[in-house]
C-alpha atoms as a PDB file:
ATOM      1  CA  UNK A   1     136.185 153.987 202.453  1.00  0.00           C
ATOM      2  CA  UNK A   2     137.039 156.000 205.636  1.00  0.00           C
ATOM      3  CA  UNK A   3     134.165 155.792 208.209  1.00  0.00           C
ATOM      4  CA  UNK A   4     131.945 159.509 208.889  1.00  0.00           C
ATOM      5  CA  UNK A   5     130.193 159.777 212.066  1.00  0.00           C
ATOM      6  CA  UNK A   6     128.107 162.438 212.189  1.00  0.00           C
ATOM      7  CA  UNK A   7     127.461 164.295 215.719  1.00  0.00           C
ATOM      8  CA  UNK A   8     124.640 166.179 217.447  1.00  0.00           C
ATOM      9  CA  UNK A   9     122.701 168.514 215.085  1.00  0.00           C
ATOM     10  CA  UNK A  10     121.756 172.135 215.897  1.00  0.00           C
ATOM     11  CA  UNK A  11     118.755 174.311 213.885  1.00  0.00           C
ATOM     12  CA  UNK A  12     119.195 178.097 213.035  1.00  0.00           C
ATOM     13  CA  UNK A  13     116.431 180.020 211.437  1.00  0.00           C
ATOM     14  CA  UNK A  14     118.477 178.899 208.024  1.00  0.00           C
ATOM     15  CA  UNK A  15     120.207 175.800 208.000  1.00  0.00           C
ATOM     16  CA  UNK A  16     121.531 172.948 210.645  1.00  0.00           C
ATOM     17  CA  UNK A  17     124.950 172.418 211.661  1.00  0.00           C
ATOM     18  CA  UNK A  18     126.994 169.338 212.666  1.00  0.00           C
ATOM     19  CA  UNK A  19     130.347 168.440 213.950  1.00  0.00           C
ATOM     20  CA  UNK A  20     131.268 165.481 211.390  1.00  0.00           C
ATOM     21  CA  UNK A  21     134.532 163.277 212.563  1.00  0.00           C
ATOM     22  CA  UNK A  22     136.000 161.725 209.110  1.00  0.00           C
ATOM     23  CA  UNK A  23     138.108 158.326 210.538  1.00  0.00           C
ATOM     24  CA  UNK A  24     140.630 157.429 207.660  1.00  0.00           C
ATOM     25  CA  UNK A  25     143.861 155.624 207.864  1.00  0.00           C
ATOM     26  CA  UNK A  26     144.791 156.318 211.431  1.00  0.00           C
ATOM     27  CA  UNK A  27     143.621 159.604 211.283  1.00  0.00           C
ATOM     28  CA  UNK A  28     140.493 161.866 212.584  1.00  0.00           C
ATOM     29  CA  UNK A  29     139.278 164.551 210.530  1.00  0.00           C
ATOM     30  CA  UNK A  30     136.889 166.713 212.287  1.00  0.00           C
ATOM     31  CA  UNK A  31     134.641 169.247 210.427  1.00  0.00           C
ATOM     32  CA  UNK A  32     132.166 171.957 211.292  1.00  0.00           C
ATOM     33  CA  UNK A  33     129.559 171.511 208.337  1.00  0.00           C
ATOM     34  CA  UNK A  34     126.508 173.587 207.867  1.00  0.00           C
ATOM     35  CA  UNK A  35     123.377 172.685 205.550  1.00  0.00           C
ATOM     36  CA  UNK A  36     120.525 174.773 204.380  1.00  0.00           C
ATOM     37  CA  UNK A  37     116.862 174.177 204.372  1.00  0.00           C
ATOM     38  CA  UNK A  38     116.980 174.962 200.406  1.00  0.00           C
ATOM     39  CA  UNK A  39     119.753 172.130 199.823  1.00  0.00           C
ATOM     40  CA  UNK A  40     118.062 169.732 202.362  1.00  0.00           C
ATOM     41  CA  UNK A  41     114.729 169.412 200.172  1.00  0.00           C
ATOM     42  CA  UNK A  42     116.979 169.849 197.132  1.00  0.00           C
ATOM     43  CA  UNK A  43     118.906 166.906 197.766  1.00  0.00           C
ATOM     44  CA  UNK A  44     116.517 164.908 199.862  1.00  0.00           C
ATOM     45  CA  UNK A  45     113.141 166.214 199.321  1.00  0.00           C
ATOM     46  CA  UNK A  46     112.357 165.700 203.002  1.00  0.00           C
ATOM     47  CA  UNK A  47     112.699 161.924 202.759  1.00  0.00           C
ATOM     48  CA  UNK A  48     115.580 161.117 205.283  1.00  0.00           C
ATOM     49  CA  UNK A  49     116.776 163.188 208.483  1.00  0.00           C
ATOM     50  CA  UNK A  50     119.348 166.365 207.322  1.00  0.00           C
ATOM     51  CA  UNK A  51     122.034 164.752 208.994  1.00  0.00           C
ATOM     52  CA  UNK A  52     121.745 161.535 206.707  1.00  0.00           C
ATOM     53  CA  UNK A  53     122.137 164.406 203.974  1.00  0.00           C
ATOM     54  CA  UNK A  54     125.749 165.722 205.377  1.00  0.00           C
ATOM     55  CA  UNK A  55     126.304 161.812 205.212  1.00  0.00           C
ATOM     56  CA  UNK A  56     125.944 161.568 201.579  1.00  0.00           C
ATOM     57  CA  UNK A  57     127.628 164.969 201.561  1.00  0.00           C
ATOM     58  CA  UNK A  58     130.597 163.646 202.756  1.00  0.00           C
ATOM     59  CA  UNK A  59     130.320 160.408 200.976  1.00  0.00           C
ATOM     60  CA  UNK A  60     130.406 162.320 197.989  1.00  0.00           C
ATOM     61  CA  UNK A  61     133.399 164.631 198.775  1.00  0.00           C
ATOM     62  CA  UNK A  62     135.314 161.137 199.472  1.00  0.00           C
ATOM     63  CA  UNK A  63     134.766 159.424 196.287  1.00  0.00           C
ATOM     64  CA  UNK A  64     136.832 162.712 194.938  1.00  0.00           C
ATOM     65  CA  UNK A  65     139.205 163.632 196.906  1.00  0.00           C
ATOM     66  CA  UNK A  66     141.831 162.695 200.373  1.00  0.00           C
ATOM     67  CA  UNK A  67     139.711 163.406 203.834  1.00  0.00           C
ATOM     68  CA  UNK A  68     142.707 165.531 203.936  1.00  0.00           C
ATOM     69  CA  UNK A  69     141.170 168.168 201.374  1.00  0.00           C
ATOM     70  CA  UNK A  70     138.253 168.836 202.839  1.00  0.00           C
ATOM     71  CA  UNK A  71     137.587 171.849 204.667  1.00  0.00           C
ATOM     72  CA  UNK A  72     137.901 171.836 208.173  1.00  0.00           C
ATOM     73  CA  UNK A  73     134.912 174.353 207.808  1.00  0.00           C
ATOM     74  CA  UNK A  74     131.892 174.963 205.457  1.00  0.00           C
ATOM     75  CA  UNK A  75     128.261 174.808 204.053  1.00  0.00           C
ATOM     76  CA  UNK A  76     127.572 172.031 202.164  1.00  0.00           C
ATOM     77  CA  UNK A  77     126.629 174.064 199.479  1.00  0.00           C
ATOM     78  CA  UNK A  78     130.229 174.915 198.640  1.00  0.00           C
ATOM     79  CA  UNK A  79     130.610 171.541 197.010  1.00  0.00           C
ATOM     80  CA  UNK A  80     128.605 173.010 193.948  1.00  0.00           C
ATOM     81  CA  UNK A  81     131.950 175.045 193.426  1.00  0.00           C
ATOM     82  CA  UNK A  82     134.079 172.360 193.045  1.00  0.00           C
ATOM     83  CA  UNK A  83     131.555 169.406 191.994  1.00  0.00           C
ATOM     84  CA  UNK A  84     129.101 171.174 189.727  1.00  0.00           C
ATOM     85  CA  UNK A  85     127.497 167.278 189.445  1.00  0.00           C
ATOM     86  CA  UNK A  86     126.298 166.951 192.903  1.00  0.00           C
ATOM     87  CA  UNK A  87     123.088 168.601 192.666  1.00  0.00           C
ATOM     88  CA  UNK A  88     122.310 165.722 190.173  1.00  0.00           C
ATOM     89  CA  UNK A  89     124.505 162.967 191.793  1.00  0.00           C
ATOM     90  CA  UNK A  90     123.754 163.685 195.592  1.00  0.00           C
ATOM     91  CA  UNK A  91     120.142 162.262 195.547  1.00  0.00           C
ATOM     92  CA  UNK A  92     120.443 158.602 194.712  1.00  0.00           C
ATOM     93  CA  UNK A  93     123.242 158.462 197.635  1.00  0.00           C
ATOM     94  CA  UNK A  94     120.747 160.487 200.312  1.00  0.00           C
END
């Protein structure tokens, strides 16, 4: 499994946003992820920090596809387009 390090978190009025460097095979994926405060509690229910959320996030997106697939940009809610499952799936691996 390729190793996720998530960086410094900063809070809008909506959401939080991360850098997220994706380490896998040699190669460093970085990614400007955003998650809102409706997908937080959602996924989490306030249990763990947001940015173990984008964690699991990623964790998710990994188990289905290359590092190389994933958008160099986006909110995490985008995965619902793709992976209608994660809203059910995503909570047992926050």
């Amino acid at each position: 499994m390729p190793e996720i390090e998530v960086g410094t978190e900063t809070e809008t009025a909506t959401h939080w946003a991360y850098d997220v460097r994706v380490f896998d095979q040699g190669r460093t994926h970085t990614h400007r992820v955003t998650l809102s405060f409706q997908d937080y509690d959602l996924w989490s229910h306030g249990r763990v920090p947001p940015s173990q959320v984008v964690d699991a996030c990623f964790r998710f997106l990994l188990d289905r596809e290359p590092a190389d697939d994933i958008r160099e940009h986006f909110d995490c809610s985008v995965i619902r387009r793709y992976f209608p499952e994660v809203d059910q799936e995503l909570p047992a691996l926050v």
